[in-house]
C-alpha atoms as a PDB file:
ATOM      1  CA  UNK A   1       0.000   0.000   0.000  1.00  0.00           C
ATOM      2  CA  UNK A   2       1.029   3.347  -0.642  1.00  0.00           C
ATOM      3  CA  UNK A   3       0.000   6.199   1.672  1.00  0.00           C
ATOM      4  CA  UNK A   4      -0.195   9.458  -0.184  1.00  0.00           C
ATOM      5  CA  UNK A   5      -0.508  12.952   1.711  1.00  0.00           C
ATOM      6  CA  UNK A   6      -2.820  15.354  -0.971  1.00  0.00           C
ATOM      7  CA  UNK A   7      -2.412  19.224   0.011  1.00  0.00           C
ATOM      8  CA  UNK A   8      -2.624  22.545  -1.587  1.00  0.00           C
ATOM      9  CA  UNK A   9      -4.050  25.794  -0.740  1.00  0.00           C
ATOM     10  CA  UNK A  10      -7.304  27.472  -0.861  1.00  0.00           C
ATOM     11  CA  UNK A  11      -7.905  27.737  -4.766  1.00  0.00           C
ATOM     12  CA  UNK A  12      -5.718  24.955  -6.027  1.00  0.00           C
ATOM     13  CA  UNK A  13      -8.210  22.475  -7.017  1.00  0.00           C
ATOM     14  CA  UNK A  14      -7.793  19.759  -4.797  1.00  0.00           C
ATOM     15  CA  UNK A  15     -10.471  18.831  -4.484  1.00  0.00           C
ATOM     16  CA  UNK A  16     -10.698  18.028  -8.611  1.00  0.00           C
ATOM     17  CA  UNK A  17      -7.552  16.150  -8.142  1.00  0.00           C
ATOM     18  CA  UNK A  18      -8.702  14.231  -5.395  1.00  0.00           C
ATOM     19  CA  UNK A  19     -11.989  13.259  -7.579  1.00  0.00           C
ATOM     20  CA  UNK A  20      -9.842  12.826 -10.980  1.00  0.00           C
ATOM     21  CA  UNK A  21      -7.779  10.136  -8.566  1.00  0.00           C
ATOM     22  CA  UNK A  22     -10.353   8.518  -7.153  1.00  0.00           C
ATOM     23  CA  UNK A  23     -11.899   7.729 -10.544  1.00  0.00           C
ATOM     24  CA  UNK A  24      -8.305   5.936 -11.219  1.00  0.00           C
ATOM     25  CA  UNK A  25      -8.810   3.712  -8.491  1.00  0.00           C
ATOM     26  CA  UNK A  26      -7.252   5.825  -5.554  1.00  0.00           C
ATOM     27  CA  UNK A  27      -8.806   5.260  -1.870  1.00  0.00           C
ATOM     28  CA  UNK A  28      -9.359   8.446  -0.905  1.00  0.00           C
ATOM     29  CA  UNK A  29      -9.543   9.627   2.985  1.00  0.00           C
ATOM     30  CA  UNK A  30     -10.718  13.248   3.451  1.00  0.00           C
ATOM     31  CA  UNK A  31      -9.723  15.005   6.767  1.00  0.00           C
ATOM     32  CA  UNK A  32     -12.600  17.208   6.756  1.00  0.00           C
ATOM     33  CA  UNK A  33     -15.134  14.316   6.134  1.00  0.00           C
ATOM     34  CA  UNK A  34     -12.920  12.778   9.291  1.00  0.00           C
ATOM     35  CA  UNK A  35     -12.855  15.992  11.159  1.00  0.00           C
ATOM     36  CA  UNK A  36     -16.790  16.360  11.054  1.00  0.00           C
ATOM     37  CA  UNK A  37     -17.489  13.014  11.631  1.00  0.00           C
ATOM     38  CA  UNK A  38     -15.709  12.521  15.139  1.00  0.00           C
ATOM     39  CA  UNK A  39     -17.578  15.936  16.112  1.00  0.00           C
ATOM     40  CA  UNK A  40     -21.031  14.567  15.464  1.00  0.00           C
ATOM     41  CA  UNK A  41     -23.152  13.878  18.912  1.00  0.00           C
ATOM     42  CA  UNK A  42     -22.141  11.144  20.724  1.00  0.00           C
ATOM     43  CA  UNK A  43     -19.120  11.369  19.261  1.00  0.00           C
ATOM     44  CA  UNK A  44     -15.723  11.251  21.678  1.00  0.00           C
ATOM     45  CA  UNK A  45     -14.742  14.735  20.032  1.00  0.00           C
ATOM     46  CA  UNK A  46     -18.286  16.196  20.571  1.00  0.00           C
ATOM     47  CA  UNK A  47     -17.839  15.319  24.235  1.00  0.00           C
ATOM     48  CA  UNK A  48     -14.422  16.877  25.020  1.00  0.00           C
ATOM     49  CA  UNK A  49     -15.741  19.724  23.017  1.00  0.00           C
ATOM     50  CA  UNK A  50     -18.893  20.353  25.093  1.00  0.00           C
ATOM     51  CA  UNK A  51     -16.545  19.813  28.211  1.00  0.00           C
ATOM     52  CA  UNK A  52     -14.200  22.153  27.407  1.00  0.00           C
ATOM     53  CA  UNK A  53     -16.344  25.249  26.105  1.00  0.00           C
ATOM     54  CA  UNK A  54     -19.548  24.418  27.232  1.00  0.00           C
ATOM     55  CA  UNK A  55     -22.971  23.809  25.695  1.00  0.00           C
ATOM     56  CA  UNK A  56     -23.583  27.199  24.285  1.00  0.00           C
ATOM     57  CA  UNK A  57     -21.706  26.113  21.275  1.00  0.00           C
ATOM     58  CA  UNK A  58     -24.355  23.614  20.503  1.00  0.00           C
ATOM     59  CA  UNK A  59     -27.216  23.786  18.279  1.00  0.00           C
ATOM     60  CA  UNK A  60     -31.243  23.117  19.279  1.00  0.00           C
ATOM     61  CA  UNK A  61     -30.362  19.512  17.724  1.00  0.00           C
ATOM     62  CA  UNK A  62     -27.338  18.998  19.921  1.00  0.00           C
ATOM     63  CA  UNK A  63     -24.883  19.125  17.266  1.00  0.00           C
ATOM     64  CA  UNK A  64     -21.679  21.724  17.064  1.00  0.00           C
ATOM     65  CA  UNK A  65     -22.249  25.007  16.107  1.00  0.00           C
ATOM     66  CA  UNK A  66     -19.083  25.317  13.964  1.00  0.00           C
ATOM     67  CA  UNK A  67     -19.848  28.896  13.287  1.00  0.00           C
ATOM     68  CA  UNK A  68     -20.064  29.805  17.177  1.00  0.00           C
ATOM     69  CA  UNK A  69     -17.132  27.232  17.795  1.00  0.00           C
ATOM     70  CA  UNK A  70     -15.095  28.875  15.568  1.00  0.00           C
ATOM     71  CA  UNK A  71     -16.139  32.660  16.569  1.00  0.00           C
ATOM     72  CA  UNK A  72     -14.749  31.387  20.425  1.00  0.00           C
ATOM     73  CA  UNK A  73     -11.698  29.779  19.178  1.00  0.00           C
ATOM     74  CA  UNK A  74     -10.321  32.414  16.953  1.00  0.00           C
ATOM     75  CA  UNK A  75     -10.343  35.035  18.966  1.00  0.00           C
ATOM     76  CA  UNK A  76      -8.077  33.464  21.267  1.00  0.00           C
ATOM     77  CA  UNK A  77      -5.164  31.797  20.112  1.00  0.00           C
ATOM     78  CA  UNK A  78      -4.935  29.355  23.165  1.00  0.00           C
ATOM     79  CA  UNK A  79      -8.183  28.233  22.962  1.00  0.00           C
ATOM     80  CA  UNK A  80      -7.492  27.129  19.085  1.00  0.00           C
ATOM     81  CA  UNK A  81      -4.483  25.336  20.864  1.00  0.00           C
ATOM     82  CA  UNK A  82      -7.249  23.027  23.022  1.00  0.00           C
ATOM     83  CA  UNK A  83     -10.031  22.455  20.213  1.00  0.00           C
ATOM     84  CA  UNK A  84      -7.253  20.909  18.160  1.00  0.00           C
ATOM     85  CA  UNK A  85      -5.690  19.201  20.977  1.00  0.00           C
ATOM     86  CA  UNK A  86      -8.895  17.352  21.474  1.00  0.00           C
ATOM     87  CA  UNK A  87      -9.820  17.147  17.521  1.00  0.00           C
ATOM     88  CA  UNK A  88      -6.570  16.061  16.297  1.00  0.00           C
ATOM     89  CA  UNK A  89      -6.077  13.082  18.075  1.00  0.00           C
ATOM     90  CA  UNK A  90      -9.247  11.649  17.926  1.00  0.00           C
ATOM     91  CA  UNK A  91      -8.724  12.634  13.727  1.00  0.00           C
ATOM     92  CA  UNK A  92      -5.641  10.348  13.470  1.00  0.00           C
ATOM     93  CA  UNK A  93      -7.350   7.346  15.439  1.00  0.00           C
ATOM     94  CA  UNK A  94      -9.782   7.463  13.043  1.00  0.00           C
ATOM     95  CA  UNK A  95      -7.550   7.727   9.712  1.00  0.00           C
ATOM     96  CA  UNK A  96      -4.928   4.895  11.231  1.00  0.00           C
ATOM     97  CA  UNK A  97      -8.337   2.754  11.951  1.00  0.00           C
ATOM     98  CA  UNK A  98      -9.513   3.374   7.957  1.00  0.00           C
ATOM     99  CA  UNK A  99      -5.504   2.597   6.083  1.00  0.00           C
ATOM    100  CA  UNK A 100      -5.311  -0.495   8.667  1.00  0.00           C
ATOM    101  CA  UNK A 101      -8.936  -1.145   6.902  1.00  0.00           C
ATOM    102  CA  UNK A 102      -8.223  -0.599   3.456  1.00  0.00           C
ATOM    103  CA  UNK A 103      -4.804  -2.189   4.084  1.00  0.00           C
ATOM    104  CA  UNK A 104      -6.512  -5.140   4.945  1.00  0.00           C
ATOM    105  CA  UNK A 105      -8.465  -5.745   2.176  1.00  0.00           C
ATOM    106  CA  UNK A 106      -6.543  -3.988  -0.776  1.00  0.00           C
ATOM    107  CA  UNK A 107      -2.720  -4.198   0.392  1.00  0.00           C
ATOM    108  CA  UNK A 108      -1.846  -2.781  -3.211  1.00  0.00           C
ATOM    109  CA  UNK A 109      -4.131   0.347  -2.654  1.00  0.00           C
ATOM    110  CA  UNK A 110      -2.632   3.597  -3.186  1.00  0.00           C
ATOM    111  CA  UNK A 111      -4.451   5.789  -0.551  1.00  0.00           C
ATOM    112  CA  UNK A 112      -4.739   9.351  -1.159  1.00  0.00           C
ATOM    113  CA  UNK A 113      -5.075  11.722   2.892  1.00  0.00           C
ATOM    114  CA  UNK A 114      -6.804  14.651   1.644  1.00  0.00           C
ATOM    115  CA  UNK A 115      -4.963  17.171   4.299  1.00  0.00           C
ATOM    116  CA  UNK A 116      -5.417  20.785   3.882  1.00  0.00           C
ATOM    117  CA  UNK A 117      -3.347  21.658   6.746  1.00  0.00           C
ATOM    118  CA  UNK A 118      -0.586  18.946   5.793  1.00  0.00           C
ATOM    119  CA  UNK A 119       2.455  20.847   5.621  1.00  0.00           C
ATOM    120  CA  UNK A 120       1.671  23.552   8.089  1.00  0.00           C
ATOM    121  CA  UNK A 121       0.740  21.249  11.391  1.00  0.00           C
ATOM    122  CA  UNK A 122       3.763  19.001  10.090  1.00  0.00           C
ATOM    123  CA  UNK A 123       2.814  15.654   9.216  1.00  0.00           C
ATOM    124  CA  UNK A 124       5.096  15.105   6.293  1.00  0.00           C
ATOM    125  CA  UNK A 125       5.998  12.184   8.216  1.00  0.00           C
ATOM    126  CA  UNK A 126       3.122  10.087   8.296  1.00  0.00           C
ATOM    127  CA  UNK A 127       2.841   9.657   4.938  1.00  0.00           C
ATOM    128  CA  UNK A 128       5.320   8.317   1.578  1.00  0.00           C
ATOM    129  CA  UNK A 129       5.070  11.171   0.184  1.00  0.00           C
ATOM    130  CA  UNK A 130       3.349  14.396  -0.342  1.00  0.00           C
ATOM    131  CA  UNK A 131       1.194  15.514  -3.681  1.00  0.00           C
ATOM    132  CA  UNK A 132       0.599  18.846  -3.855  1.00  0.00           C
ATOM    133  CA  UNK A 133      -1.712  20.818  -5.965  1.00  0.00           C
ATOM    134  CA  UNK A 134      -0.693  23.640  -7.147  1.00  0.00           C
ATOM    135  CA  UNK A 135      -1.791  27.358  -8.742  1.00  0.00           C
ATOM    136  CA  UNK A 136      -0.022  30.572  -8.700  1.00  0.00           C
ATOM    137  CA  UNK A 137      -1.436  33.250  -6.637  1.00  0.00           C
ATOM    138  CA  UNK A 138      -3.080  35.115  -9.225  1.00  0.00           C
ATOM    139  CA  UNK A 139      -5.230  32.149 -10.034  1.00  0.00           C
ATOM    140  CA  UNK A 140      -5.934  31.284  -6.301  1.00  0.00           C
ATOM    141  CA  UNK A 141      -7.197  34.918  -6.333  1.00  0.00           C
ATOM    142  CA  UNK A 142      -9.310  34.651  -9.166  1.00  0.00           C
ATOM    143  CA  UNK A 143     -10.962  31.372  -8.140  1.00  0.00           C
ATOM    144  CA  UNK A 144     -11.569  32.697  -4.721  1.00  0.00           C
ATOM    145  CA  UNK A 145     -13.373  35.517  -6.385  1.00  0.00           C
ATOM    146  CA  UNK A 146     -15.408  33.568  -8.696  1.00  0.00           C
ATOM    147  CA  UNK A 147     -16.144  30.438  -6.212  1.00  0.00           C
ATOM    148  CA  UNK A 148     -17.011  32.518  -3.366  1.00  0.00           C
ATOM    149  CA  UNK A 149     -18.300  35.985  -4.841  1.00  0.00           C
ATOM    150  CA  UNK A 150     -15.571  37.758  -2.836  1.00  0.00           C
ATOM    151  CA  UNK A 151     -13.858  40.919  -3.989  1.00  0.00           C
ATOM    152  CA  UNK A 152     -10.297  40.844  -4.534  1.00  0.00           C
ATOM    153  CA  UNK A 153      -9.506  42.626  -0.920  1.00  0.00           C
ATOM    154  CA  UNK A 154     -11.412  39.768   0.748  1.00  0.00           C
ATOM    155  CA  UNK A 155      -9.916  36.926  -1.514  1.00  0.00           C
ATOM    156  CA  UNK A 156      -6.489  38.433  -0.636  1.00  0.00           C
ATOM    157  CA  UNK A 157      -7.635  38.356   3.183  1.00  0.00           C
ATOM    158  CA  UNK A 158      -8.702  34.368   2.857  1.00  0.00           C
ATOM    159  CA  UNK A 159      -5.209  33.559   1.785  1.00  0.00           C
ATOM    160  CA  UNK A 160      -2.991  35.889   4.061  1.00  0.00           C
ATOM    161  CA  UNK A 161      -3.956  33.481   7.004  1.00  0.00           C
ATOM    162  CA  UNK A 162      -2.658  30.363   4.995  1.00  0.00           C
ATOM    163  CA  UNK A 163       0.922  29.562   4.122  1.00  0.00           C
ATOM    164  CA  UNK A 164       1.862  30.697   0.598  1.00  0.00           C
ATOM    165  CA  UNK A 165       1.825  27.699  -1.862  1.00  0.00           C
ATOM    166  CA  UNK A 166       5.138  28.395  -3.291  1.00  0.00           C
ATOM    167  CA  UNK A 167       6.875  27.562   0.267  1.00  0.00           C
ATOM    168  CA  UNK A 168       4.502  24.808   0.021  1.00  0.00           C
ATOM    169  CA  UNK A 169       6.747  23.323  -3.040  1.00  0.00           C
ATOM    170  CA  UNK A 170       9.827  22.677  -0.998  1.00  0.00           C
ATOM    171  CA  UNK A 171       7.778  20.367   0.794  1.00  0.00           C
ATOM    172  CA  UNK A 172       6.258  18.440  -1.861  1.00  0.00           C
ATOM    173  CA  UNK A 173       7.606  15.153  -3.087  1.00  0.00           C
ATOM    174  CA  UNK A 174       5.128  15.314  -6.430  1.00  0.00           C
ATOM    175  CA  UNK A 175       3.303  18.445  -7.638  1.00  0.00           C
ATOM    176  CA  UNK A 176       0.233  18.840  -9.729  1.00  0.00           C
ATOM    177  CA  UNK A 177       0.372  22.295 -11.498  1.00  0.00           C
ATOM    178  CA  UNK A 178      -3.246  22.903 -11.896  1.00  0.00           C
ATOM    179  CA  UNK A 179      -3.276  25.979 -13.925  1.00  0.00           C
ATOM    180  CA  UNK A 180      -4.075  25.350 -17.722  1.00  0.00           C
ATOM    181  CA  UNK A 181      -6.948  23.661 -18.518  1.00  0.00           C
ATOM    182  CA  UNK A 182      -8.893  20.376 -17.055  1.00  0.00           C
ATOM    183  CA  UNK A 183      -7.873  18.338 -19.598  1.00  0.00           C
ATOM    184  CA  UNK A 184      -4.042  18.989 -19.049  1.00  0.00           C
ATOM    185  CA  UNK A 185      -4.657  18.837 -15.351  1.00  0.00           C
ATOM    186  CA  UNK A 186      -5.745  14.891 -16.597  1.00  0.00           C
ATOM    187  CA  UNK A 187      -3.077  14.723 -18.472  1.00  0.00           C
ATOM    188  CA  UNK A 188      -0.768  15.146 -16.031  1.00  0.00           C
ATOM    189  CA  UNK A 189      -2.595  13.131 -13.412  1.00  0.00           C
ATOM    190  CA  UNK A 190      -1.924   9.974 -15.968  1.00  0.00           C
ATOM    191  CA  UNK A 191       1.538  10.400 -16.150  1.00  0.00           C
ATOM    192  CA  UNK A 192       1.504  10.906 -11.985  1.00  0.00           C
ATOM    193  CA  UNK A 193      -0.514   7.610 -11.735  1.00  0.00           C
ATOM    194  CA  UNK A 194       1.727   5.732 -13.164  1.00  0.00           C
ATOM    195  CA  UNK A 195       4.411   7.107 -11.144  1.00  0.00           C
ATOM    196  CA  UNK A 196       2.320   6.410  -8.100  1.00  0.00           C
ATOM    197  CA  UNK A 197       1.056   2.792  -9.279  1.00  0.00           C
ATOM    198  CA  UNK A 198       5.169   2.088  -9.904  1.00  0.00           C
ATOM    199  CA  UNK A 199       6.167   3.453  -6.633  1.00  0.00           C
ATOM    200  CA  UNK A 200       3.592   1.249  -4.636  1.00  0.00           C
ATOM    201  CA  UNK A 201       5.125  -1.816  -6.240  1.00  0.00           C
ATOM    202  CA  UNK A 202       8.422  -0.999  -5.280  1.00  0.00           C
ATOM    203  CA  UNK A 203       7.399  -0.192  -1.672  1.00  0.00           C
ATOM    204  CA  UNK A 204       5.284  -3.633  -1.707  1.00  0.00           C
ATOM    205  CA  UNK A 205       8.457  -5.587  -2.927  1.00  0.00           C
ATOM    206  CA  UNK A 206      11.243  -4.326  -0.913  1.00  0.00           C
ATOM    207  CA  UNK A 207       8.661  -5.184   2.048  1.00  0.00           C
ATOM    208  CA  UNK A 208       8.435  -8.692   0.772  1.00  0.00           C
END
């Protein structure tokens, strides 16, 4: 099995990537999915959450209010320390559980980690290697602006807070340049899935 880590920034196209794998036969794990699963009620997130910052951040239904969880935890840099000391833990559990899973019952798989925050929370070293997407500012700009309806000052904002995706590249083992068209984008991806089928078979037989 090979364990891919998928990141890019805000405007990359990911999350095109990630689909344009998947239809090649890549398992695909998505952090967020992950991330908002283990904070559903019930859920051993949801508790330490409700613990920790107490039950006004809680819907009538008795699920998170992420927009009220996020309001608290923002405006204080400590208390974003402890939601993802709680979250990210629990996140982990849950993504070891899954490759174990999938490892299981496809040991040639080539899983792909959907991880936004890969590179900045540092866990390079979880995976064999990192794929990022990638797209020059100016294009992260415009799709920002054309996704979200945001003018250029608050498209500019959006990405300020995130780490700029050309320091991203010195972390990357393989990069998608997503900035011509989708059909070169595909292109691309068939040449990087071959790379990625050939690197899982020589993982698989120096382990045998």
């Amino acid at each position: 099995m090979l364990n891919v880590g998928l990141t890019g920034g805000i405007g990359c196209g990911k999350t095109t990537v990630a689909k344009m794998l998947a239809d090649k036969g890549a398992q695909v794990i998505d952090f967020d999915i992950l991330t908002h699963r283990v904070q559903e009620p019930g859920q051993a997130a949801w508790r330490a959450i409700i613990d920790r910052f107490g039950e006004g951040v809680l819907n009538a239904d008795r699920s998170i209010d992420r927009t009220r969880l996020g309001s608290v935890v923002l405006a204080d840099p400590e208390k974003l320390r402890q939601l993802n000391d709680i979250v990210h833990p629990i996140v982990l559990a849950e993504w070891r559980r899954q490759l174990a899973e999938i490892k299981k019952g496809r040991p040639e798989a080539i899983v792909l980690s959907d991880v936004p925050l890969l590179i900045e929370v540092g866990l390079e070293g979880l995976f064999d290697l990192v794929l990022l997407v990638y797209a020059s500012r100016e294009d992260q700009i415009r799709r920002i602006m054309q996704r979200n309806g945001f003018s250029r000052d608050e498209a500019e904002r959006r990405l300020s807070v995130q780490m700029d995706i050309d320091e991203k590249l010195k972390h990357a083992d393989i990069v998608v340049r997503n900035q011509a068209s989708l059909a070169r984008t595909r292109e691309d991806l068939d040449q990087i899935w071959k790379e990625l089928v050939a690197r899982e078979r020589e993982k698989r037989k120096a382990i045998s």
